[in-house]
Protein backbone atom coordinates (compact mmCIF):
# COMPACT_ATOMS: atom_id res chain seq x y z
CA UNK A 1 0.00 0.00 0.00
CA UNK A 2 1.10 3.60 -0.86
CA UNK A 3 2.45 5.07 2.56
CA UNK A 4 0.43 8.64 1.85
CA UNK A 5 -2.50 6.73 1.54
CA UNK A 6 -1.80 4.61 4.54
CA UNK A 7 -1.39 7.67 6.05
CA UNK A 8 -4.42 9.56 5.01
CA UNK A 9 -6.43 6.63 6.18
CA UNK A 10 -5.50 6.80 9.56
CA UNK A 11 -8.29 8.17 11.86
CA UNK A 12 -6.91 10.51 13.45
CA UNK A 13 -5.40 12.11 10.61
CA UNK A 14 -9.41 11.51 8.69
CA UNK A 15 -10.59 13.31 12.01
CA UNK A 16 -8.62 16.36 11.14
CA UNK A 17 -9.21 16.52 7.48
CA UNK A 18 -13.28 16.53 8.50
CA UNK A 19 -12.68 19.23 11.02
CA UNK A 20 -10.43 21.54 8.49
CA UNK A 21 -13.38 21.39 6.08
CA UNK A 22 -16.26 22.12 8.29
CA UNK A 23 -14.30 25.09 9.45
CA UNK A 24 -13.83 26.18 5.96
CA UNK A 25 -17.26 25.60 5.52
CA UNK A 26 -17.93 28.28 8.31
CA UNK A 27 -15.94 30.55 7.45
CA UNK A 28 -16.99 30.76 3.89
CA UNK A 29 -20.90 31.15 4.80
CA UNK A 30 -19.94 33.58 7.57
CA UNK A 31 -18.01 35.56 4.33
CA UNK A 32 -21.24 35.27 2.36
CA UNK A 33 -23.61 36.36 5.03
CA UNK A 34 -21.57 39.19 5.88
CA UNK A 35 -21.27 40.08 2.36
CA UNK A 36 -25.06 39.97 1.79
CA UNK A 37 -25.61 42.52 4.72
CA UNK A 38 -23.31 44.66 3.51
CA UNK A 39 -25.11 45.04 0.05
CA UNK A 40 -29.17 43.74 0.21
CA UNK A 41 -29.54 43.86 -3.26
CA UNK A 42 -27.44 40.87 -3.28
CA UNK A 43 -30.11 38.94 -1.98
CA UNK A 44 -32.41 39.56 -4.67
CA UNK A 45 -29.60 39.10 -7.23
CA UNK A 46 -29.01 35.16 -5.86
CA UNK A 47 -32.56 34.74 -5.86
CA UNK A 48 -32.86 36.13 -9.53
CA UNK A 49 -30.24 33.99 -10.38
CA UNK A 50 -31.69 30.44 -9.10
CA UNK A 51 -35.33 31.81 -10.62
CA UNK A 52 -33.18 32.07 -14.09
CA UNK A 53 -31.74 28.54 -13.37
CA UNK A 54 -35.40 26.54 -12.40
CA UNK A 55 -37.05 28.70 -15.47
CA UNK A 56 -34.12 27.31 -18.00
CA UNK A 57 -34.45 23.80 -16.87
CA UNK A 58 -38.49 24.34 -17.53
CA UNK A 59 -38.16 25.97 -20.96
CA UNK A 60 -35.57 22.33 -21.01
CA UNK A 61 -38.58 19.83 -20.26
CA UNK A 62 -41.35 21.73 -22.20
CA UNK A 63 -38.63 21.57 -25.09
CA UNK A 64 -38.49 18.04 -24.13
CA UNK A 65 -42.07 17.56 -24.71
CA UNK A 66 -42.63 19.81 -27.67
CA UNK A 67 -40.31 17.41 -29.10
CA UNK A 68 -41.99 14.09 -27.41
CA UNK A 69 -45.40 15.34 -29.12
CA UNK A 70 -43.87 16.33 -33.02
CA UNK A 71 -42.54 13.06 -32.99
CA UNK A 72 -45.80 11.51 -31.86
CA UNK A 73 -47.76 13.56 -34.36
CA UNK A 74 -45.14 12.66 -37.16
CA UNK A 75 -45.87 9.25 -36.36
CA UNK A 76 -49.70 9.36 -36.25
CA UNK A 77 -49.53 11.34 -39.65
CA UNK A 78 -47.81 8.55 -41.48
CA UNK A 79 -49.94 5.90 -40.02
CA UNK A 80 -53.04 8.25 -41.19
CA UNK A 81 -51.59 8.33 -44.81
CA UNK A 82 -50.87 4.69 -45.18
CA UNK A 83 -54.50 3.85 -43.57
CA UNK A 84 -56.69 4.13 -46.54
CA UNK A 85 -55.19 0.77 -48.46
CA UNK A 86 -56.10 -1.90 -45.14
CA UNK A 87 -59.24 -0.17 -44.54
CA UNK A 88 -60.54 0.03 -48.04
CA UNK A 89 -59.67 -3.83 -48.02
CA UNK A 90 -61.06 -4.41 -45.01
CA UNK A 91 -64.64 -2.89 -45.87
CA UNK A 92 -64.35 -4.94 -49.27
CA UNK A 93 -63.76 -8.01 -47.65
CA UNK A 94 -66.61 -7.10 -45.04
CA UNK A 95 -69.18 -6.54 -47.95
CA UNK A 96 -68.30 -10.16 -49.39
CA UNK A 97 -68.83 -12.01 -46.09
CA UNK A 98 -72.16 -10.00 -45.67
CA UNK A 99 -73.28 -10.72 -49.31
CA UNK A 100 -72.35 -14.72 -48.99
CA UNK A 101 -74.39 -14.62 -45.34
CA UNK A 102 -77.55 -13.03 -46.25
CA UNK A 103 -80.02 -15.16 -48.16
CA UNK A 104 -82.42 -14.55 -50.36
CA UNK A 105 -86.23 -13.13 -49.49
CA UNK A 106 -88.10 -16.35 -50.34
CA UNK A 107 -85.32 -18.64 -48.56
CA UNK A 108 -86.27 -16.49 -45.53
CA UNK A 109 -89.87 -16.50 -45.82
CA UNK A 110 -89.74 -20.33 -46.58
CA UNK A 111 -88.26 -20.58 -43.04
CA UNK A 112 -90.12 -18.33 -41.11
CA UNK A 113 -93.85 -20.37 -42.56
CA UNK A 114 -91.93 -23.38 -41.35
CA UNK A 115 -91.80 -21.98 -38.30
CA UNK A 116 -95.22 -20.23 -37.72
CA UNK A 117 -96.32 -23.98 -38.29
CA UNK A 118 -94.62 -25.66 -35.71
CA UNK A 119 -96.55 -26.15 -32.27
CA UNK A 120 -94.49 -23.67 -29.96
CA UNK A 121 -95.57 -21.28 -32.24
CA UNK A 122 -98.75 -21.71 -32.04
CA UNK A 123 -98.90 -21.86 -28.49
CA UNK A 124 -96.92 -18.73 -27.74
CA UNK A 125 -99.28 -16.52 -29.99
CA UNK A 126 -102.33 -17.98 -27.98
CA UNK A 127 -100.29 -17.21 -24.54
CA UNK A 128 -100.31 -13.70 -26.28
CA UNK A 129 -103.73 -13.14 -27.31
CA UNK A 130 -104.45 -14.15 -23.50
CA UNK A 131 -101.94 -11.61 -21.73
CA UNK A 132 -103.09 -8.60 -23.20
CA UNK A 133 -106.45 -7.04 -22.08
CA UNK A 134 -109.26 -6.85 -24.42
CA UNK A 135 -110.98 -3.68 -25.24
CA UNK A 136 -114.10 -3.28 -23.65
CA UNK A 137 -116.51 -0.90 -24.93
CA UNK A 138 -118.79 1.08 -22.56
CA UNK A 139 -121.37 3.14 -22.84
CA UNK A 140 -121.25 6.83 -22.62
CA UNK A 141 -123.28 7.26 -19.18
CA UNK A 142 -120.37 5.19 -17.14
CA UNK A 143 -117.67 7.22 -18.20
């Protein structure tokens, strides 16, 4: 091992180093405080200054997102020009399957007499005709 850095390792000597630059530390606030009563515009100045600072890193993020959005928009923009082929396609195809699945009028009327025959059908219109009230006719002098 290097003997400066065995020797800047030792506590005592670490203990010293920590103390030297606390007290520096101290004494460089103390200059700045004493400084910033001399002159109180100072004040204002620093706080100017770190306003300046937190209002550049803004303008930085909104940048940041300008740019985030225009490359979004770029990107919906080509997907909006290159749409029309797929959908046109799409609503092609869509017509055919609907054209092959619909049948004609008499296939469908064919189906639905084959079904007003049948006995559930027959039943269920008389449960019908039953359900709903009949009109009953009165004469003027009970109303």
């Amino acid at each position: 091992m290097d003997p400066n850095l065995a020797f800047l390792t030792q506590p005592l000597v670490l203990a010293l180093i920590a103390i030297g630059v606390f007290t520096g530390r101290v004494v460089m606030v103390a200059r700045r405080l004493k400084s910033a009563s001399r002159s109180p515009m100072l004040a204002d100045t620093r706080a100017l200054e770190e306003a300046l600072k937190s209002l550049d890193s803004h303008r930085e993020s909104l940048q940041a997102a300008k740019d985030t959005v225009t490359r979004n928009l770029g990107g919906a923009r080509d997907t909006l020009r290159e749409y029309k082929g797929p959908l046109n396609a799409s609503i092609e195809t869509r017509k055919r399957d609907i054209a092959a699945s619909m049948r004609t009028r008499e296939a469908q009327k064919k189906e639905f007499d084959a079904l007003r025959d049948q006995k559930a059908f027959k039943d269920a219109k008389k449960l019908v005709r039953n359900a709903l009230p009949r009109k009953v006719h009165r004469s003027p002098k009970d109303i």
